[in-house]
N, C-alpha and C. Protein backbone atom coordinates (compact mmCIF):
# COMPACT_ATOMS: atom_id res chain seq x y z
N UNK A 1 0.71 6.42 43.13
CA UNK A 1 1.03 7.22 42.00
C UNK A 1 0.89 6.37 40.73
N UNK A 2 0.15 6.59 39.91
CA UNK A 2 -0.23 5.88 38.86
C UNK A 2 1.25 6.36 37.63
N UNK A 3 1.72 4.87 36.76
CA UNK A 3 2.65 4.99 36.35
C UNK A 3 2.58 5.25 34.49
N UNK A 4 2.86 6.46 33.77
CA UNK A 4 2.61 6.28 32.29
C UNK A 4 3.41 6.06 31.31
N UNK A 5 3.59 5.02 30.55
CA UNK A 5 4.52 4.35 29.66
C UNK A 5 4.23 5.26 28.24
N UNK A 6 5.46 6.18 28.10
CA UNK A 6 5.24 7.03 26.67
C UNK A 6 6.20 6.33 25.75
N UNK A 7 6.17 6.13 24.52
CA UNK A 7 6.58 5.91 23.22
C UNK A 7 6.73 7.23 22.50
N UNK A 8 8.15 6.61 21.96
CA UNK A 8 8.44 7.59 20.52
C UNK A 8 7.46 7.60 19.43
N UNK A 9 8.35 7.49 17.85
CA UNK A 9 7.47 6.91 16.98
C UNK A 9 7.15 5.71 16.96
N UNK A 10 5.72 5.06 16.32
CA UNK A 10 5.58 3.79 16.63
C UNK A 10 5.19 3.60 14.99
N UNK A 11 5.53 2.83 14.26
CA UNK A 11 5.32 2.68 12.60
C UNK A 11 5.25 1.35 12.62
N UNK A 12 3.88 1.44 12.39
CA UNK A 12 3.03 -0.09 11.98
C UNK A 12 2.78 -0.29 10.11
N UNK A 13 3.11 1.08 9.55
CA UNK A 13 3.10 0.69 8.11
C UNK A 13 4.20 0.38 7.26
N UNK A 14 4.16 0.65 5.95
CA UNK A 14 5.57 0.28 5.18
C UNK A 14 5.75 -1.03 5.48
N UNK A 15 6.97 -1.29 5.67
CA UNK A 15 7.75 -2.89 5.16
C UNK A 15 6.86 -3.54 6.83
N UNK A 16 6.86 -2.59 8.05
CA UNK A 16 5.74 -4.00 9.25
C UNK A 16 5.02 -3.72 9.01
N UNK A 17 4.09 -3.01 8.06
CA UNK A 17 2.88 -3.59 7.68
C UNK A 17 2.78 -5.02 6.98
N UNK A 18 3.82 -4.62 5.72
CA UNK A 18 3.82 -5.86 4.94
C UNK A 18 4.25 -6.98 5.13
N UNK A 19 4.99 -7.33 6.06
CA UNK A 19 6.32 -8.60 6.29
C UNK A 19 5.20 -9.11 8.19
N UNK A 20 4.91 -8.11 8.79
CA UNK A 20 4.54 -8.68 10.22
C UNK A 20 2.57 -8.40 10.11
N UNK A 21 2.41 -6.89 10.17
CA UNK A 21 0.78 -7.36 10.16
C UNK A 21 0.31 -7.96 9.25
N UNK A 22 0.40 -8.42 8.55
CA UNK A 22 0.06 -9.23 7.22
C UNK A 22 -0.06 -10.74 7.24
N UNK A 23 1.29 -10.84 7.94
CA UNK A 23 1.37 -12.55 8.13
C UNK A 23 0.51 -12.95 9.39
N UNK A 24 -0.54 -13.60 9.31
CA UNK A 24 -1.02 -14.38 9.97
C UNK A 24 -0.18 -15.26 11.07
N UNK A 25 0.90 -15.62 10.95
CA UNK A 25 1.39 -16.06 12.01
C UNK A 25 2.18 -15.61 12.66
N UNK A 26 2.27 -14.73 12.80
CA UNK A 26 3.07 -13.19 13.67
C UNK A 26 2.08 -13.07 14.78
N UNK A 27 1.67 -13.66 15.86
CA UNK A 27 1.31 -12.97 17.21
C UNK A 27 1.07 -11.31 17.27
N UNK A 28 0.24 -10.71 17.94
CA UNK A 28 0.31 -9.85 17.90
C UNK A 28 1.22 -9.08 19.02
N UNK A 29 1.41 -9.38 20.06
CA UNK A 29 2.21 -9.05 21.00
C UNK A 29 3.86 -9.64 20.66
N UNK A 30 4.10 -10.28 19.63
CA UNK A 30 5.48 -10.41 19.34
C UNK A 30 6.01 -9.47 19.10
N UNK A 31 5.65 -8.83 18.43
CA UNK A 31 6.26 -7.26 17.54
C UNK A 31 6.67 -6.29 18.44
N UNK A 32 5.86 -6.05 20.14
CA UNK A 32 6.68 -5.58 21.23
C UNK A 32 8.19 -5.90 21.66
N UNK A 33 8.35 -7.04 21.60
CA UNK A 33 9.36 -7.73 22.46
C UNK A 33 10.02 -7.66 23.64
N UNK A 34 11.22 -7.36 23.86
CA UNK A 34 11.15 -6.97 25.43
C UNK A 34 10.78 -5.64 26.41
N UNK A 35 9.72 -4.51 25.40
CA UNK A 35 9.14 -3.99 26.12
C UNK A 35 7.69 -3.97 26.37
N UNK A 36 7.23 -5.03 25.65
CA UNK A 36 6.06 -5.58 26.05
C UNK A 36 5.43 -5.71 27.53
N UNK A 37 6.63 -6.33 28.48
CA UNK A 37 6.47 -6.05 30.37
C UNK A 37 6.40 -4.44 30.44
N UNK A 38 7.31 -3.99 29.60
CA UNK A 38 6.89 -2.40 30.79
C UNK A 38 5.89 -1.90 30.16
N UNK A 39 4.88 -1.97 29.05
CA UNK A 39 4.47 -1.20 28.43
C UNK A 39 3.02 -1.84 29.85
N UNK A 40 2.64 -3.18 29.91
CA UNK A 40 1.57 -3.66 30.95
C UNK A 40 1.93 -3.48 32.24
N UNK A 41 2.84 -3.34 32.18
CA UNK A 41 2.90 -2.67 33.47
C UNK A 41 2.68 -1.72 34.05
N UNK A 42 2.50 -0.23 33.44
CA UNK A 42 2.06 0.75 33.42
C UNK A 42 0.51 0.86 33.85
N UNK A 43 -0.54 1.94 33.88
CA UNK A 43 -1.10 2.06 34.34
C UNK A 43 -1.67 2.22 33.30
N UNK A 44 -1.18 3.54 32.61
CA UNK A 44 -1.68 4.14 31.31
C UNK A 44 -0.48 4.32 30.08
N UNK A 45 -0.78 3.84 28.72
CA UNK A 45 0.25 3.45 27.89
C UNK A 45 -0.04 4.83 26.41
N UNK A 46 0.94 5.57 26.47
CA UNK A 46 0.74 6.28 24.69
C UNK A 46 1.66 6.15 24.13
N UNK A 47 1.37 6.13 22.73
CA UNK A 47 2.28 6.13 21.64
C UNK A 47 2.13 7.24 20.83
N UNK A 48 3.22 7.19 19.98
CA UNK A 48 2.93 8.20 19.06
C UNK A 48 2.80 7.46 17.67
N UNK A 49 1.61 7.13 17.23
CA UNK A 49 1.28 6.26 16.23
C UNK A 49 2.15 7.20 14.65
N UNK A 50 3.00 6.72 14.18
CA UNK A 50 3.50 7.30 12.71
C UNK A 50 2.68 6.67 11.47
N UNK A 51 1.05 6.42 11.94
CA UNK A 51 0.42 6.14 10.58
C UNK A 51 -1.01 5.96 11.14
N UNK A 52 -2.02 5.78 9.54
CA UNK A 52 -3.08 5.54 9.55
C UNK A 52 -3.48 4.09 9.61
N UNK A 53 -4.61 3.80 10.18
CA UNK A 53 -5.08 2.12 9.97
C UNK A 53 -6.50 2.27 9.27
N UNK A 54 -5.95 1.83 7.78
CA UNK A 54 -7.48 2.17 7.32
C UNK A 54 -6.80 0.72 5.90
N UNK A 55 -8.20 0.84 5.13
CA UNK A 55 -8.14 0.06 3.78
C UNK A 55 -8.62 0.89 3.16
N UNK A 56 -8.72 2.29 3.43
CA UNK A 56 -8.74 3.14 2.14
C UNK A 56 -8.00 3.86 1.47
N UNK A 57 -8.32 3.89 -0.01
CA UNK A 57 -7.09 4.53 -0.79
C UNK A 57 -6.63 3.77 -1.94
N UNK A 58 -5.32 4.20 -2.09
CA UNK A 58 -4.92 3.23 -2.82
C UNK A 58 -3.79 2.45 -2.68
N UNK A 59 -3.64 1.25 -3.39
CA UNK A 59 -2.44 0.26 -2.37
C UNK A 59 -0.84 0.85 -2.85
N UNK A 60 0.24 0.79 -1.85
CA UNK A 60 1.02 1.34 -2.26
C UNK A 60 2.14 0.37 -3.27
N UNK A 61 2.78 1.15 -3.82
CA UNK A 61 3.71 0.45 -4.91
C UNK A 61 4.91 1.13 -4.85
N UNK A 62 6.18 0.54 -3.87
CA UNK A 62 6.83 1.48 -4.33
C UNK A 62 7.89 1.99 -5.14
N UNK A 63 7.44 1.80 -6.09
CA UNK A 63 8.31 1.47 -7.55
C UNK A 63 7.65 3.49 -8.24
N UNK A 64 6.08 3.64 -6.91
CA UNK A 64 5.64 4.91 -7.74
C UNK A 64 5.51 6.26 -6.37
N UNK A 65 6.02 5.46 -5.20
CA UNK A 65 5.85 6.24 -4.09
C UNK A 65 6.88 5.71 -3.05
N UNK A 66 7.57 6.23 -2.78
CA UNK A 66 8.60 6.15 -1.48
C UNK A 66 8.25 5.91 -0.38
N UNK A 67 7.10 6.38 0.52
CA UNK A 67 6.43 6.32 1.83
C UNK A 67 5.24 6.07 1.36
N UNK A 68 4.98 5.33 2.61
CA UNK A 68 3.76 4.35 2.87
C UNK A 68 3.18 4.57 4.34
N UNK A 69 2.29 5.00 4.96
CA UNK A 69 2.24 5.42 6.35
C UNK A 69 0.87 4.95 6.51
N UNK A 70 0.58 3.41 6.02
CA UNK A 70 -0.81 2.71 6.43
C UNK A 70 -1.09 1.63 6.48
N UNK A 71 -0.74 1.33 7.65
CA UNK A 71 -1.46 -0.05 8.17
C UNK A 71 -2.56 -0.67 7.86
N UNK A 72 -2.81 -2.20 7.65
CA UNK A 72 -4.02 -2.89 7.64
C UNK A 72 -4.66 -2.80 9.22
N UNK A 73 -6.04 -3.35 8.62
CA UNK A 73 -6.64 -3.25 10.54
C UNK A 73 -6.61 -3.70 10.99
N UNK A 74 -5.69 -5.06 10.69
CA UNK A 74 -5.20 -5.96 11.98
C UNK A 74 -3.65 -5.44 12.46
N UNK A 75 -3.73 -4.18 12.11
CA UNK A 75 -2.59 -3.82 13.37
C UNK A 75 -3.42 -3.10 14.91
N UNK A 76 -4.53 -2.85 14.74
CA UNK A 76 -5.19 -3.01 16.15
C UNK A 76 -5.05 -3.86 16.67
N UNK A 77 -5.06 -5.27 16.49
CA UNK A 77 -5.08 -6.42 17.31
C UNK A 77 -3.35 -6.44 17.83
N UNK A 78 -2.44 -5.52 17.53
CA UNK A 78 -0.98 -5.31 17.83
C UNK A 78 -1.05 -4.68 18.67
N UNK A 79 -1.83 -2.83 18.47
CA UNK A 79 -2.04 -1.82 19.71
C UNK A 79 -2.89 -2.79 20.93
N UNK A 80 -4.20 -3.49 21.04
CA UNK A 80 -4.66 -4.62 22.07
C UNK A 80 -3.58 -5.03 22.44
N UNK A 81 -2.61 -5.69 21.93
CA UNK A 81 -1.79 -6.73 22.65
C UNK A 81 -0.84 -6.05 23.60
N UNK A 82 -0.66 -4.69 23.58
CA UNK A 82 0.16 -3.99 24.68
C UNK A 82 -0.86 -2.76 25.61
N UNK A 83 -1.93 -2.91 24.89
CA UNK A 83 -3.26 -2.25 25.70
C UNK A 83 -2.76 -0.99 25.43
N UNK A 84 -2.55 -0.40 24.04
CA UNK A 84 -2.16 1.36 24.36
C UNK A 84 -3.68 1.63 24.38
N UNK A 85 -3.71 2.62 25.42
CA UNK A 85 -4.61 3.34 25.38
C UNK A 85 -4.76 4.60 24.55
N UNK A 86 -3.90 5.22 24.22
CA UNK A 86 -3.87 6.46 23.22
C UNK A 86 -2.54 6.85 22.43
């Protein structure tokens, strides 16, 4: 019986965009933490992604906008590090 690891919301933008995908020395599989084992362990892994991964647009400020729901594209190398598949 093949086993599937579901996620709630998963929010890679706003303040972990800025403070974890951003910094270069943040691992990408750190940001899991201790469910990093069950998520590979699984067979098949989804999330429910709460944002876009793009560099288009415009950058947020939020001094002129409250929400922010966009990741840089090195938060793929975050979704890789727990292998979501969808």
């Amino acid at each position: 019986m093949a086993q599937i690891a579901l996620t709630g919301d998963v929010m890679l933008g706003r303040s972990v965009d800025q403070y974890v995908i951003r910094n270069q020395s943040i691992a990408p599989d750190r940001i899991w933490g201790d469910v990093l084992p069950l998520l590979l362990a699984a067979d098949r892994r989804l999330i429910n992604l709460e944002c876009v991964i793009s560099i288009q647009g415009t950058e947020w400020h939020p001094s002129t906008k409250a929400f922010h729901f966009r990741a840089a594209p090195r938060a793929i190398d975050f979704l890789h590090a727990a292998r979501i598949d969808c």
